[in-house]
C-alpha atoms as a PDB file:
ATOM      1  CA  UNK A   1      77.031 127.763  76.313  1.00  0.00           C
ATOM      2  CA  UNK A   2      76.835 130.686  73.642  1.00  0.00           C
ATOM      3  CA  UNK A   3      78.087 134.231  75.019  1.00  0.00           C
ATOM      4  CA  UNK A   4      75.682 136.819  74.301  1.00  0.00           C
ATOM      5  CA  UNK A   5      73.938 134.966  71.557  1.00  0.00           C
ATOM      6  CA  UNK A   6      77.339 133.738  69.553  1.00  0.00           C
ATOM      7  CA  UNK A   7      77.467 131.075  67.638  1.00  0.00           C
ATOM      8  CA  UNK A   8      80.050 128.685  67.004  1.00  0.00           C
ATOM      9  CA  UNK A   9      78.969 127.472  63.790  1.00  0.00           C
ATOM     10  CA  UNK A  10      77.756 130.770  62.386  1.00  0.00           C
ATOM     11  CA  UNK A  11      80.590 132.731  60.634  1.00  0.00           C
ATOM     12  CA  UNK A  12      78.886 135.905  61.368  1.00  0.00           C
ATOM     13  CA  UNK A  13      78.641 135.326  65.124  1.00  0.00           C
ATOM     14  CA  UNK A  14      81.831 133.421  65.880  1.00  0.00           C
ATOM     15  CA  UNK A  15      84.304 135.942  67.990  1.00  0.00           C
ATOM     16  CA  UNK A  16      87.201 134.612  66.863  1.00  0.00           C
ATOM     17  CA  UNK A  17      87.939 132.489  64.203  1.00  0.00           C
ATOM     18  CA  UNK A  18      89.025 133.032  60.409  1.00  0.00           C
ATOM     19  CA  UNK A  19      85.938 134.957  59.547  1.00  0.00           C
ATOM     20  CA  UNK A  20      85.575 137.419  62.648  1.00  0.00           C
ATOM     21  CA  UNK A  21      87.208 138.972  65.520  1.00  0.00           C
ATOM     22  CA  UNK A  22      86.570 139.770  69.009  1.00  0.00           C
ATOM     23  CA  UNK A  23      84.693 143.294  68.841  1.00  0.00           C
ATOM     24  CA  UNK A  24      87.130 145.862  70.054  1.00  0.00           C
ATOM     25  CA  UNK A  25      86.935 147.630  73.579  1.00  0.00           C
ATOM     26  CA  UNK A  26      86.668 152.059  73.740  1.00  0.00           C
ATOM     27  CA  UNK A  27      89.840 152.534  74.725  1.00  0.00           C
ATOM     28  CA  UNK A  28      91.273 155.829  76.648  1.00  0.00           C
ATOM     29  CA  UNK A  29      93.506 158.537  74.610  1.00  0.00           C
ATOM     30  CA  UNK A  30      97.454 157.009  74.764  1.00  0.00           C
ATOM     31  CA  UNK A  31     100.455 157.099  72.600  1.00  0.00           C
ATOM     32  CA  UNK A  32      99.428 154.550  70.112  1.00  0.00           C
ATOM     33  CA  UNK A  33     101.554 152.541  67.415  1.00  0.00           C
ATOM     34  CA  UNK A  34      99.698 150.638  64.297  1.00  0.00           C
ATOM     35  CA  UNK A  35      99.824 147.631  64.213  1.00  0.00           C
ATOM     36  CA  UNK A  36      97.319 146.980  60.622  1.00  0.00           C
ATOM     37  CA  UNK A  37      95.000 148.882  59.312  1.00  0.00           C
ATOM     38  CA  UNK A  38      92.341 148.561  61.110  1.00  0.00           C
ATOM     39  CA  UNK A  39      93.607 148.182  64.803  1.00  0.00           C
ATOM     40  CA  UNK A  40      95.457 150.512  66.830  1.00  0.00           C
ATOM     41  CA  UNK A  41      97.331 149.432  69.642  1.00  0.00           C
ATOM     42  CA  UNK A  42      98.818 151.805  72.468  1.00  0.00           C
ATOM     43  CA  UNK A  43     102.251 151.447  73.401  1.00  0.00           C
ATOM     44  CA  UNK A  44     104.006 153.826  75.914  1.00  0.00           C
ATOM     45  CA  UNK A  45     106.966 154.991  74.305  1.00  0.00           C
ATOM     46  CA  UNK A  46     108.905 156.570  76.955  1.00  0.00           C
ATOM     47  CA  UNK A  47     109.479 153.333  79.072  1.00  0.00           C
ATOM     48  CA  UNK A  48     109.249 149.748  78.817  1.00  0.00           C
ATOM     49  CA  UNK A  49     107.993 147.469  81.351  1.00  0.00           C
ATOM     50  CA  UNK A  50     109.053 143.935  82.592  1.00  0.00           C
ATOM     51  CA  UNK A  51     107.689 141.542  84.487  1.00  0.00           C
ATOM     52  CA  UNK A  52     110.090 138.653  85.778  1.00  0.00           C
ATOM     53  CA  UNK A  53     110.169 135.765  88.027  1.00  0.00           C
ATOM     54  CA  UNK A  54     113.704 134.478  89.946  1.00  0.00           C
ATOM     55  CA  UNK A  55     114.143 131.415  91.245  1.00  0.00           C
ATOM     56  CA  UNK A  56     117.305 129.199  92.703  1.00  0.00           C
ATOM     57  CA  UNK A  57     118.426 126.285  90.592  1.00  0.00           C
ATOM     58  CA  UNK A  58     116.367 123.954  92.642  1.00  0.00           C
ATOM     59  CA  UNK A  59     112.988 126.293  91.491  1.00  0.00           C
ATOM     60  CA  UNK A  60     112.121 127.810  94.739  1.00  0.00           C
ATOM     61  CA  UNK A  61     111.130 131.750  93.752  1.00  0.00           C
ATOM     62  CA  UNK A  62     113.537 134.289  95.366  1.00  0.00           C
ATOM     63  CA  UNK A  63     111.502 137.101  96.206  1.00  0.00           C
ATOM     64  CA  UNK A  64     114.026 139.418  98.630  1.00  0.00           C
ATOM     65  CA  UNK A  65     115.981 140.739  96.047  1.00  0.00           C
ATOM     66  CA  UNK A  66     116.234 144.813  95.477  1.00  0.00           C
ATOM     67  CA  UNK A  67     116.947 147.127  92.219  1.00  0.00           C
ATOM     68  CA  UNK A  68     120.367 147.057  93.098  1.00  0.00           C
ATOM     69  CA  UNK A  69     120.183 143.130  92.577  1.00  0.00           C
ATOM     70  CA  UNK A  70     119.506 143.707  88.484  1.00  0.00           C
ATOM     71  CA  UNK A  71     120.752 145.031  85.212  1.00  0.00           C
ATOM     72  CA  UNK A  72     118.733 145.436  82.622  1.00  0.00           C
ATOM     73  CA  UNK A  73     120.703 145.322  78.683  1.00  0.00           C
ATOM     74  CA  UNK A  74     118.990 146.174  75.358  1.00  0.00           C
ATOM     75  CA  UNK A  75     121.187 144.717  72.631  1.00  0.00           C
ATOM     76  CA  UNK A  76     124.183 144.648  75.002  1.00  0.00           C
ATOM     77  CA  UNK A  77     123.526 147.964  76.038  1.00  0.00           C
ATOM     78  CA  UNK A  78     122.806 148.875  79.835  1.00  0.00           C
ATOM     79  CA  UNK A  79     119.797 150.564  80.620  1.00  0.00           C
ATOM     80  CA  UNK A  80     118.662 152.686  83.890  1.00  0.00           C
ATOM     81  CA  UNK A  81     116.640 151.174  85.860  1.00  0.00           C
ATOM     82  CA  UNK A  82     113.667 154.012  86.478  1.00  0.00           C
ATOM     83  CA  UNK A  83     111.560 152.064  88.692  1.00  0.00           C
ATOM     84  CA  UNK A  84     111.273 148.450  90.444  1.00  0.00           C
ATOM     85  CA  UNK A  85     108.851 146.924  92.617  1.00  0.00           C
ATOM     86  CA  UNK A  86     108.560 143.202  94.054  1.00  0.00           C
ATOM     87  CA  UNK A  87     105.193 142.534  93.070  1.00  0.00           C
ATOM     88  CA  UNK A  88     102.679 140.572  94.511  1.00  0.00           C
ATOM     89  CA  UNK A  89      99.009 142.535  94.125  1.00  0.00           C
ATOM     90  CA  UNK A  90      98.942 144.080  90.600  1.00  0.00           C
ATOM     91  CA  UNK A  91      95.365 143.338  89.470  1.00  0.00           C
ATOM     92  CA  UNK A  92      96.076 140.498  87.609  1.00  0.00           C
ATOM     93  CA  UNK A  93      93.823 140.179  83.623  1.00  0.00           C
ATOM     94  CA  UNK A  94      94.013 136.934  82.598  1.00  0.00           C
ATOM     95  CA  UNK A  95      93.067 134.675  79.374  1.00  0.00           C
ATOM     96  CA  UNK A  96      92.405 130.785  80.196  1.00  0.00           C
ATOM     97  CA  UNK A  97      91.997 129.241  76.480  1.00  0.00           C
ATOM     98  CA  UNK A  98      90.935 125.759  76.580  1.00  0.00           C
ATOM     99  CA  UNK A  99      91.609 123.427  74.119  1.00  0.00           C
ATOM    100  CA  UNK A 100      88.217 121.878  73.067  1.00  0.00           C
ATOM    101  CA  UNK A 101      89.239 119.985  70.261  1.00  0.00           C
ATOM    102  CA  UNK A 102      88.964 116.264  69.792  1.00  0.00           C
ATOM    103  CA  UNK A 103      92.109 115.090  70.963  1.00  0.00           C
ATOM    104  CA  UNK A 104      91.622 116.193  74.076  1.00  0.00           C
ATOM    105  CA  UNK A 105      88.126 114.426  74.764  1.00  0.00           C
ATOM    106  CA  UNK A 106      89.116 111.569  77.030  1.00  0.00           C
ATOM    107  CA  UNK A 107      90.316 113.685  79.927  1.00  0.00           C
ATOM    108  CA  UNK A 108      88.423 117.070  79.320  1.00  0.00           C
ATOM    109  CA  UNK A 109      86.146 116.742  82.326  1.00  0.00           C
ATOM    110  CA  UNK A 110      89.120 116.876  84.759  1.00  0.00           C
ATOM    111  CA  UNK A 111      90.709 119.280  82.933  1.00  0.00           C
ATOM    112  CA  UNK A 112      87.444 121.314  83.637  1.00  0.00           C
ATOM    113  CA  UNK A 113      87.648 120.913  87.144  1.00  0.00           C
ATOM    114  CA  UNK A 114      91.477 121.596  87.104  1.00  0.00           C
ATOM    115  CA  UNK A 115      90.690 124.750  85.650  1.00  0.00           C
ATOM    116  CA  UNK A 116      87.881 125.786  87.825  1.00  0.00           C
ATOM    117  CA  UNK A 117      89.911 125.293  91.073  1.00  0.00           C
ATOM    118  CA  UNK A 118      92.795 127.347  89.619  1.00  0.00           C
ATOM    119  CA  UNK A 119      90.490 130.078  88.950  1.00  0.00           C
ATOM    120  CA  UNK A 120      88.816 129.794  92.563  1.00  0.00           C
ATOM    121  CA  UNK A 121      92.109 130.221  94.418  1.00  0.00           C
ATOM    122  CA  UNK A 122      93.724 132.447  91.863  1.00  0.00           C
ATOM    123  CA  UNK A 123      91.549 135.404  91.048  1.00  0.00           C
ATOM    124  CA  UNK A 124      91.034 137.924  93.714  1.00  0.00           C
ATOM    125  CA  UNK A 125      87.517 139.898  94.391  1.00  0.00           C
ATOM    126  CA  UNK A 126      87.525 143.057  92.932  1.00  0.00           C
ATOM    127  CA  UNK A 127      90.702 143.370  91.836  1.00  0.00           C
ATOM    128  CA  UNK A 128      91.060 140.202  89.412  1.00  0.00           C
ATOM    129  CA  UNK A 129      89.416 139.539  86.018  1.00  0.00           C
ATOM    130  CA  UNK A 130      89.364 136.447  84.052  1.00  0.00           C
ATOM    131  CA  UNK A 131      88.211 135.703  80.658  1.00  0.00           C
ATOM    132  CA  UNK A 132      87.498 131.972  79.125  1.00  0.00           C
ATOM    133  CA  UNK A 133      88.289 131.440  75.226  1.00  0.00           C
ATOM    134  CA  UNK A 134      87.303 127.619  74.281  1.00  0.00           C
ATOM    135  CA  UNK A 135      88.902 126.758  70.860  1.00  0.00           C
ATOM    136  CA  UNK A 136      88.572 123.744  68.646  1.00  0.00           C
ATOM    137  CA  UNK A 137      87.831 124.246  65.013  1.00  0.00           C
ATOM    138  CA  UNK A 138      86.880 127.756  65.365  1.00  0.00           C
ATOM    139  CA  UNK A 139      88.203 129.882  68.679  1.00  0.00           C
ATOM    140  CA  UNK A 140      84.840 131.227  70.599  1.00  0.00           C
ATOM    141  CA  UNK A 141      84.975 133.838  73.721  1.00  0.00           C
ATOM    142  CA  UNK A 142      82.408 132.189  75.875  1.00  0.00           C
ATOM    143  CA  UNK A 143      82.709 134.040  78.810  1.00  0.00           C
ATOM    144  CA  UNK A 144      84.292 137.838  79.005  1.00  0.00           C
ATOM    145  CA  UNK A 145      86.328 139.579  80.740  1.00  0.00           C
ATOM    146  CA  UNK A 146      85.071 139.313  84.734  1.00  0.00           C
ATOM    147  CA  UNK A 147      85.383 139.192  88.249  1.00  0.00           C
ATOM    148  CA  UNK A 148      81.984 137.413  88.546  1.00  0.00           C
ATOM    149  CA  UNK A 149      83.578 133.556  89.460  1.00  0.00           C
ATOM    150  CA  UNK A 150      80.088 132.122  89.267  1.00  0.00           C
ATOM    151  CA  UNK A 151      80.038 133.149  85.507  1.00  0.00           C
ATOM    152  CA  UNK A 152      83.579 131.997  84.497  1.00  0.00           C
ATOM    153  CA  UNK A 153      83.315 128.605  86.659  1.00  0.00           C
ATOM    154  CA  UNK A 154      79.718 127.757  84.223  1.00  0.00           C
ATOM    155  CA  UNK A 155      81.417 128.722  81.217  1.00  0.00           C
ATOM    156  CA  UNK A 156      84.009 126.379  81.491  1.00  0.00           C
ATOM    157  CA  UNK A 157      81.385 123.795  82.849  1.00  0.00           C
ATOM    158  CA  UNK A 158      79.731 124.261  79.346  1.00  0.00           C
ATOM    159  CA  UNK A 159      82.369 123.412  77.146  1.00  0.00           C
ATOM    160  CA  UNK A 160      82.127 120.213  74.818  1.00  0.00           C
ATOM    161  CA  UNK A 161      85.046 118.909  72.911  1.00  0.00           C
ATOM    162  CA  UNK A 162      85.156 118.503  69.390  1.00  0.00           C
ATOM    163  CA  UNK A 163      86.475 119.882  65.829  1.00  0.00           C
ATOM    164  CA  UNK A 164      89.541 120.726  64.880  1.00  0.00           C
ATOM    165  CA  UNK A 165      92.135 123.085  66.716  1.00  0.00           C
ATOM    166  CA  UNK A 166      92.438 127.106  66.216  1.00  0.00           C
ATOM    167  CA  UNK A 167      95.008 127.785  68.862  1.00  0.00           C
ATOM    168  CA  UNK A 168      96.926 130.948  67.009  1.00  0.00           C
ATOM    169  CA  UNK A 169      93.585 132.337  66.623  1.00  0.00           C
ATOM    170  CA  UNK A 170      92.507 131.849  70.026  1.00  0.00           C
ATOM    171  CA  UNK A 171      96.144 133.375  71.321  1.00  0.00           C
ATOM    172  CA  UNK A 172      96.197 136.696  68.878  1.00  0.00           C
ATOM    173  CA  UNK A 173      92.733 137.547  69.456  1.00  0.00           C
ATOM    174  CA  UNK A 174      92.668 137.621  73.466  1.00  0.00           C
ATOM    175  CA  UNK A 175      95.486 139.782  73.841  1.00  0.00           C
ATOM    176  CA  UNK A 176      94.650 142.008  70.795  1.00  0.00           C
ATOM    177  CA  UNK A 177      90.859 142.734  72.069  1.00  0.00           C
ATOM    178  CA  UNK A 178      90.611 142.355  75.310  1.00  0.00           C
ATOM    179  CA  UNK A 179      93.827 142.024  77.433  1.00  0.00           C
ATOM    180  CA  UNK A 180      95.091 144.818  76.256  1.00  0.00           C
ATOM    181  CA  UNK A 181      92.276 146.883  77.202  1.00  0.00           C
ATOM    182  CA  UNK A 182      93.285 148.365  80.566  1.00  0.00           C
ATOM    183  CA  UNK A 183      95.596 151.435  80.716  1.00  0.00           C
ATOM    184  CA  UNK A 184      98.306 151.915  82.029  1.00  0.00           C
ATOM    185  CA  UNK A 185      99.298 149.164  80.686  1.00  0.00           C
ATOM    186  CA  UNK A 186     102.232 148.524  83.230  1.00  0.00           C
ATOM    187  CA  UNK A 187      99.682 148.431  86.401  1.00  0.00           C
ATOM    188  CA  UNK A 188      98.145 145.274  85.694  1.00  0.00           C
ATOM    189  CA  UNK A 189      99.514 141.764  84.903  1.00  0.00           C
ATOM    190  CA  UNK A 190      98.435 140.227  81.959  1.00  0.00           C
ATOM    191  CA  UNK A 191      98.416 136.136  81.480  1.00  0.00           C
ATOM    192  CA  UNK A 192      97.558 134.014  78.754  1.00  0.00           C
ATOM    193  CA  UNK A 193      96.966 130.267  80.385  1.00  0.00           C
ATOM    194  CA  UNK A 194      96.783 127.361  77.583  1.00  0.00           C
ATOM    195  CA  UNK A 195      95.605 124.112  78.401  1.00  0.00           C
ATOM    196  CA  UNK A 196      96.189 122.413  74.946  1.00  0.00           C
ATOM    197  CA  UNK A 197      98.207 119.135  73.088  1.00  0.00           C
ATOM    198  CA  UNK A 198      99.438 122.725  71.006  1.00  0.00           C
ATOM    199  CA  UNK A 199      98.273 121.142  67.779  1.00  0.00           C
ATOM    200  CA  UNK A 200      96.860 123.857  65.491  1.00  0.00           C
ATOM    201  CA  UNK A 201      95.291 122.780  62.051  1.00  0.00           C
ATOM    202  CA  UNK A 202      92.079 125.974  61.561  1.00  0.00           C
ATOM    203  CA  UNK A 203      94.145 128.971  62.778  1.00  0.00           C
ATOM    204  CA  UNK A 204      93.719 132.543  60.217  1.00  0.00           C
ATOM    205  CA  UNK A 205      96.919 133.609  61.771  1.00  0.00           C
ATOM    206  CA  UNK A 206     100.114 132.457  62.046  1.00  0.00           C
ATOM    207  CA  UNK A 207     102.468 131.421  65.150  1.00  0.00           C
ATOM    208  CA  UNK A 208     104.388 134.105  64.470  1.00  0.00           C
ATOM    209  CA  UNK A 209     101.813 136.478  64.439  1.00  0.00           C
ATOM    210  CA  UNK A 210     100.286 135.268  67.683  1.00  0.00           C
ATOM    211  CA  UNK A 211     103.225 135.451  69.477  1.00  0.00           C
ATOM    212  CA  UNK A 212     104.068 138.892  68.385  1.00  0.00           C
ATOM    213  CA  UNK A 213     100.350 140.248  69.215  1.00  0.00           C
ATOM    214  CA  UNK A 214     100.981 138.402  72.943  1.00  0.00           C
ATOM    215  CA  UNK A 215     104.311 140.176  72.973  1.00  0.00           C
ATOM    216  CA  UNK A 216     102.498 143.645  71.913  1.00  0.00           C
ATOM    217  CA  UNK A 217      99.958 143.080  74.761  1.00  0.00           C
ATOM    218  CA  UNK A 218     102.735 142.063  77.557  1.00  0.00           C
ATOM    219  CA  UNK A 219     101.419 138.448  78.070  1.00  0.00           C
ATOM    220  CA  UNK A 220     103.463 136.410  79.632  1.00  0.00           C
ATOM    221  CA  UNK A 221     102.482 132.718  78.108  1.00  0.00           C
ATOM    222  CA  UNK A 222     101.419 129.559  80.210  1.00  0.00           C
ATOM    223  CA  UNK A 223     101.293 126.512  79.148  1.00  0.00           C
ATOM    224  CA  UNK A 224      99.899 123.516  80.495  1.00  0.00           C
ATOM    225  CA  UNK A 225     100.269 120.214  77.723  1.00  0.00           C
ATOM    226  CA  UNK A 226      97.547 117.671  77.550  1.00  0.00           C
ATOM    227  CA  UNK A 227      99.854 115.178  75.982  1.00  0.00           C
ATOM    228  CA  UNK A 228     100.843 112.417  78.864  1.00  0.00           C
ATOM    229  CA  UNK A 229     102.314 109.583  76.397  1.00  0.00           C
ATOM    230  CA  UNK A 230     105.638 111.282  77.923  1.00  0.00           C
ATOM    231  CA  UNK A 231     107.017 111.406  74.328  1.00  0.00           C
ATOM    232  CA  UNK A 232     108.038 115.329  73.339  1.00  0.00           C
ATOM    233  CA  UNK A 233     105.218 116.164  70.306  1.00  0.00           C
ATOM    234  CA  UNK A 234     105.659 119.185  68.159  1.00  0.00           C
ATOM    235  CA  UNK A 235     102.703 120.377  70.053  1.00  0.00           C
ATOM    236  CA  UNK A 236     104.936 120.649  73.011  1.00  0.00           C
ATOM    237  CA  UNK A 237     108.013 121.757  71.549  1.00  0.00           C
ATOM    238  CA  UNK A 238     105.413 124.911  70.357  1.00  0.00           C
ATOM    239  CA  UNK A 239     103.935 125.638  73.691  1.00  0.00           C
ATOM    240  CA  UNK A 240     107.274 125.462  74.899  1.00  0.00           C
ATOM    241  CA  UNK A 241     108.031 128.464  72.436  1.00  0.00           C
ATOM    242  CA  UNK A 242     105.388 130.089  73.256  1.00  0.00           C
ATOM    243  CA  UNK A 243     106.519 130.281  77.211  1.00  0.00           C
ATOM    244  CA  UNK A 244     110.044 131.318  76.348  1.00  0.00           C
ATOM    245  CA  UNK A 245     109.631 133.962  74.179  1.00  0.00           C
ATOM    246  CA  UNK A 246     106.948 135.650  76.424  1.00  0.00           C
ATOM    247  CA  UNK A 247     108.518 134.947  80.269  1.00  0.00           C
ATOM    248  CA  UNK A 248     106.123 132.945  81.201  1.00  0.00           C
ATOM    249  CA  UNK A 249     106.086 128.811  82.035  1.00  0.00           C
ATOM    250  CA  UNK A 250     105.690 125.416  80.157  1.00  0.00           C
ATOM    251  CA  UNK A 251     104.720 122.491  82.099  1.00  0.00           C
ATOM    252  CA  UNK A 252     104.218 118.924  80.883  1.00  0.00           C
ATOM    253  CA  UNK A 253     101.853 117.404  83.512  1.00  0.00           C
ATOM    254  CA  UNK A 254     102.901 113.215  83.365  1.00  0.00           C
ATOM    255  CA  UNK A 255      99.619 112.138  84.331  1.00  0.00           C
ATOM    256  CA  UNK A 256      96.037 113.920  84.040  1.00  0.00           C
ATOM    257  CA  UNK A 257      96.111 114.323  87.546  1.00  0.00           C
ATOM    258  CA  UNK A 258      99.030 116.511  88.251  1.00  0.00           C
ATOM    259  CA  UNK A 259      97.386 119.239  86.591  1.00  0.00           C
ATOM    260  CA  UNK A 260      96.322 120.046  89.363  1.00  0.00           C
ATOM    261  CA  UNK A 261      99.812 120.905  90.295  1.00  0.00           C
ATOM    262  CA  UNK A 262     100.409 122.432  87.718  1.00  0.00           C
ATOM    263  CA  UNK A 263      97.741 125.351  87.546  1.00  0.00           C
ATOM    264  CA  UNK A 264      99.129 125.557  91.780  1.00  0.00           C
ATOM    265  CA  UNK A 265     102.419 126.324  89.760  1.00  0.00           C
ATOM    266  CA  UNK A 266     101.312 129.203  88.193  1.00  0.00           C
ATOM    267  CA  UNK A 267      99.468 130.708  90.398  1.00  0.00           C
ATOM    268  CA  UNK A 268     102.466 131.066  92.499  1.00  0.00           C
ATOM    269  CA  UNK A 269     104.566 132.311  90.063  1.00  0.00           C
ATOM    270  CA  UNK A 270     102.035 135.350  89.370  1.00  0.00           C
ATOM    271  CA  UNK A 271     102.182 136.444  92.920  1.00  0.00           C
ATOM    272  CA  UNK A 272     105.841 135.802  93.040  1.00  0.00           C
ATOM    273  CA  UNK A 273     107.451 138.382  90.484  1.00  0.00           C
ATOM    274  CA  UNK A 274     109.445 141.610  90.064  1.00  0.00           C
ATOM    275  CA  UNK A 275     108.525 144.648  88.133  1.00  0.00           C
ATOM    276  CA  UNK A 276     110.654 146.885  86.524  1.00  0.00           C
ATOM    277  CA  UNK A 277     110.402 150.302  83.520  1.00  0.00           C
ATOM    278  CA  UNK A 278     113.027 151.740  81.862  1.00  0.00           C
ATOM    279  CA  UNK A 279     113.892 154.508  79.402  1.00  0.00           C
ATOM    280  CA  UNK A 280     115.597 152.970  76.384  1.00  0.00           C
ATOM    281  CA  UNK A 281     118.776 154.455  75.570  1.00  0.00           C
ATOM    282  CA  UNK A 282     118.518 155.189  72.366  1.00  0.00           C
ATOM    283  CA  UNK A 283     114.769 155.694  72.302  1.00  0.00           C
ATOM    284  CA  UNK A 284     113.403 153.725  69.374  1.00  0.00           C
ATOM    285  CA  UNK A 285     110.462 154.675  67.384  1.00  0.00           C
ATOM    286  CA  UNK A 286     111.595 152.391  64.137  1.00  0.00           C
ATOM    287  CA  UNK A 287     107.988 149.528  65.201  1.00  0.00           C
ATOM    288  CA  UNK A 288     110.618 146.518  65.116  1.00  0.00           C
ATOM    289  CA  UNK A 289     111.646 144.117  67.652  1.00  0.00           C
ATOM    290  CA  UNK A 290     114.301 144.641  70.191  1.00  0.00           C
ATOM    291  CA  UNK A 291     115.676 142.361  72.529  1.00  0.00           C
ATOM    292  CA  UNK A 292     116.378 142.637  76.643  1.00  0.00           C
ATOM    293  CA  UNK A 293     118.209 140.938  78.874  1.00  0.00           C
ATOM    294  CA  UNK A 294     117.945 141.041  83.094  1.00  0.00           C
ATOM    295  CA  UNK A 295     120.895 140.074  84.729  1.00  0.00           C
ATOM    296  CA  UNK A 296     121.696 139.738  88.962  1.00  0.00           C
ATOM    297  CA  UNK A 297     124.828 141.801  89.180  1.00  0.00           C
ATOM    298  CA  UNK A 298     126.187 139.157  91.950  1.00  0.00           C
ATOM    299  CA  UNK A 299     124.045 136.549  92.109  1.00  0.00           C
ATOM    300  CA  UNK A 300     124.766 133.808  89.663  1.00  0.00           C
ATOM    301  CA  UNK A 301     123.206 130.992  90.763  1.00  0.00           C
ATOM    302  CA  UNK A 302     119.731 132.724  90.001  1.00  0.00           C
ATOM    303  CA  UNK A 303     117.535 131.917  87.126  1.00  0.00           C
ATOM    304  CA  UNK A 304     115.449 134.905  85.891  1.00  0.00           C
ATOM    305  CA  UNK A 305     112.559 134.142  83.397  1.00  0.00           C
ATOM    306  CA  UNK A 306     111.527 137.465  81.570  1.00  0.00           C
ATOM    307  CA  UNK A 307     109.827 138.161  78.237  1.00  0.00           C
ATOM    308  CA  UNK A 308     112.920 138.552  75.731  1.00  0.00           C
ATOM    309  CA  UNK A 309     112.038 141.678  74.363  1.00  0.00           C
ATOM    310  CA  UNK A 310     109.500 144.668  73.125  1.00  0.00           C
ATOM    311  CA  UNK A 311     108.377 145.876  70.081  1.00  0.00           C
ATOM    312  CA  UNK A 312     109.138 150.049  69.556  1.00  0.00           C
ATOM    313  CA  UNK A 313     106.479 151.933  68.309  1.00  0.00           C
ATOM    314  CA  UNK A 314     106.609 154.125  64.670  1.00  0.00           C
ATOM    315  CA  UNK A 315     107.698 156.930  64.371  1.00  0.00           C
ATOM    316  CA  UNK A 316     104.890 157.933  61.951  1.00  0.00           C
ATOM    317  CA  UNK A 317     102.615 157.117  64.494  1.00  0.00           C
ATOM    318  CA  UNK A 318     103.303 159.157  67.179  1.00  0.00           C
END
């Protein structure tokens, strides 16, 4: 399946890929930080926003907890807590990039299907929207951002494996173009879900770079591996990364058929999680990378997974 006449193959027509980009969205008037010259990104510069999950040491979510609960430090420093909410209903926009690649052609049918029924019980009508990015050699958007399950569940149908493997590409470009589309930003919950090995070998942009535009967007990162020889790969170690740095969830399914479980494992964890803003103390407006930390102020037998940080907006941009 091409989306609205793209082509694969065709440099001019890919979406994404090392010679084009998804085409951007109108966006609304916001407080807006460069990021390069010819994007600009909104930020909201008066608060940041965090989603989290907390769970017991045995991994059951804990989802009774109140503001009072949590402490929120930025480089060591305590922050006020301005607002929290236990959410379970924030519209969720979510990217489901699917590794199409050759390494992944012996099981890519049920991955397909795995896919399909996570989308089917996840999204929500009306209130949900999911996009599909396939990626193998080039990254290609092959069905946009929607609500409209019959759509999504015959792009993913569609897909063929083969090529090489453009995951940074895939990553950067999702959250740059489209997730980060709806404003306010902190009233929906954004998702990038990766069902990959986590090889890349075609990718224009970096790791680096596609973590910091997930981080820019507020993505929380999901991973789901495709290896099952049940030895570690670099590919894992990565999508591991990837989950860490962003608050979101790496799982390493043991046989094809678990993942299954493992899309049910993130879908739980999206309707299972805390929100929180703040007003750093000092503001920053200096565009660099600052760190947070949540802590339970009693609790400590609690694991919190959070994003580990934000990125400030410049002050020449305000």
């Amino acid at each position: 399946m091409k989306h609205s006449g793209l082509s694969r193959r065709a440099a001019a027509g890919a979406l994404l890929g090392a010679a084009a980009q998804l085409p951007s969205f109108a966006q609304a008037p916001a407080t807006k930080a460069v990021v390069d010259r010819d994007q600009v990104i909104k930020l909201d510069v008066t608060r940041v926003n965090i989603l989290f999950t907390v769970s017991d040491k045995r991994g059951r979510f804990v989802t009774n907890l109140v503001q009072e609960d949590f402490e929120v430090y930025e480089k060591k420093k305590r922050q006020q807590i301005l607002e929290f909410t236990a959410e379970s209903d924030l519209p969720l926009r979510l990217a489901l990039l699917i590794d199409t690649s050759n390494s992944v052609r012996d099981r890519f049918r049920f991955e397909q299907e795995a896919a399909i029924e996570f989308l089917n019980n996840l999204l929500r009508p009306n209130a949900d929207r999911a996009m599909i990015v396939s990626f193998d050699t080039a990254a290609e958007l092959v069905s946009d951002l929607t609500a409209d399950h019959e759509k999504l569940v015959k792009a993913i149908r569609d897909l063929r494996p083969g090529g090489g493997t453009a995951l940074y590409d895939a990553i950067f470009n999702s959250c740059k173009e489209r997730l980060m589309a709806d404003q306010p930003r902190h009233k929906f919950r954004r998702a990038v879900v990766i069902l990959s090995d986590g090889e890349d070998n075609q990718s224009r942009y970096t790791r680096e770079q596609a973590l910091e535009m997930a981080q820019k967007a507020e993505a929380a990162i999901y991973t789901i591996s495709t290896n099952i020889t049940r030895i570690e790969s670099d590919g894992d170690k990565l999508l591991k990364y990837l989950a860490q740095e962003t608050g979101g969830l790496a799982l390493f399914p043991f046989k094809v058929e678990d993942l299954t479980q493992s899309f049910e494992n993130i879908a739980n964890e999206l309707r299972s999680q805390y929100n929180l803003l703040y007003r750093p103390e000092p503001l920053h407006t200096d565009g660099l990378y600052h760190t947070v930390e949540i802590k339970t102020r009693a609790r400590k037998d609690l694991v919190i997974r959070a994003k580990r940080g934000y990125y400030a907006p410049r002050a020449t941009d305000l």
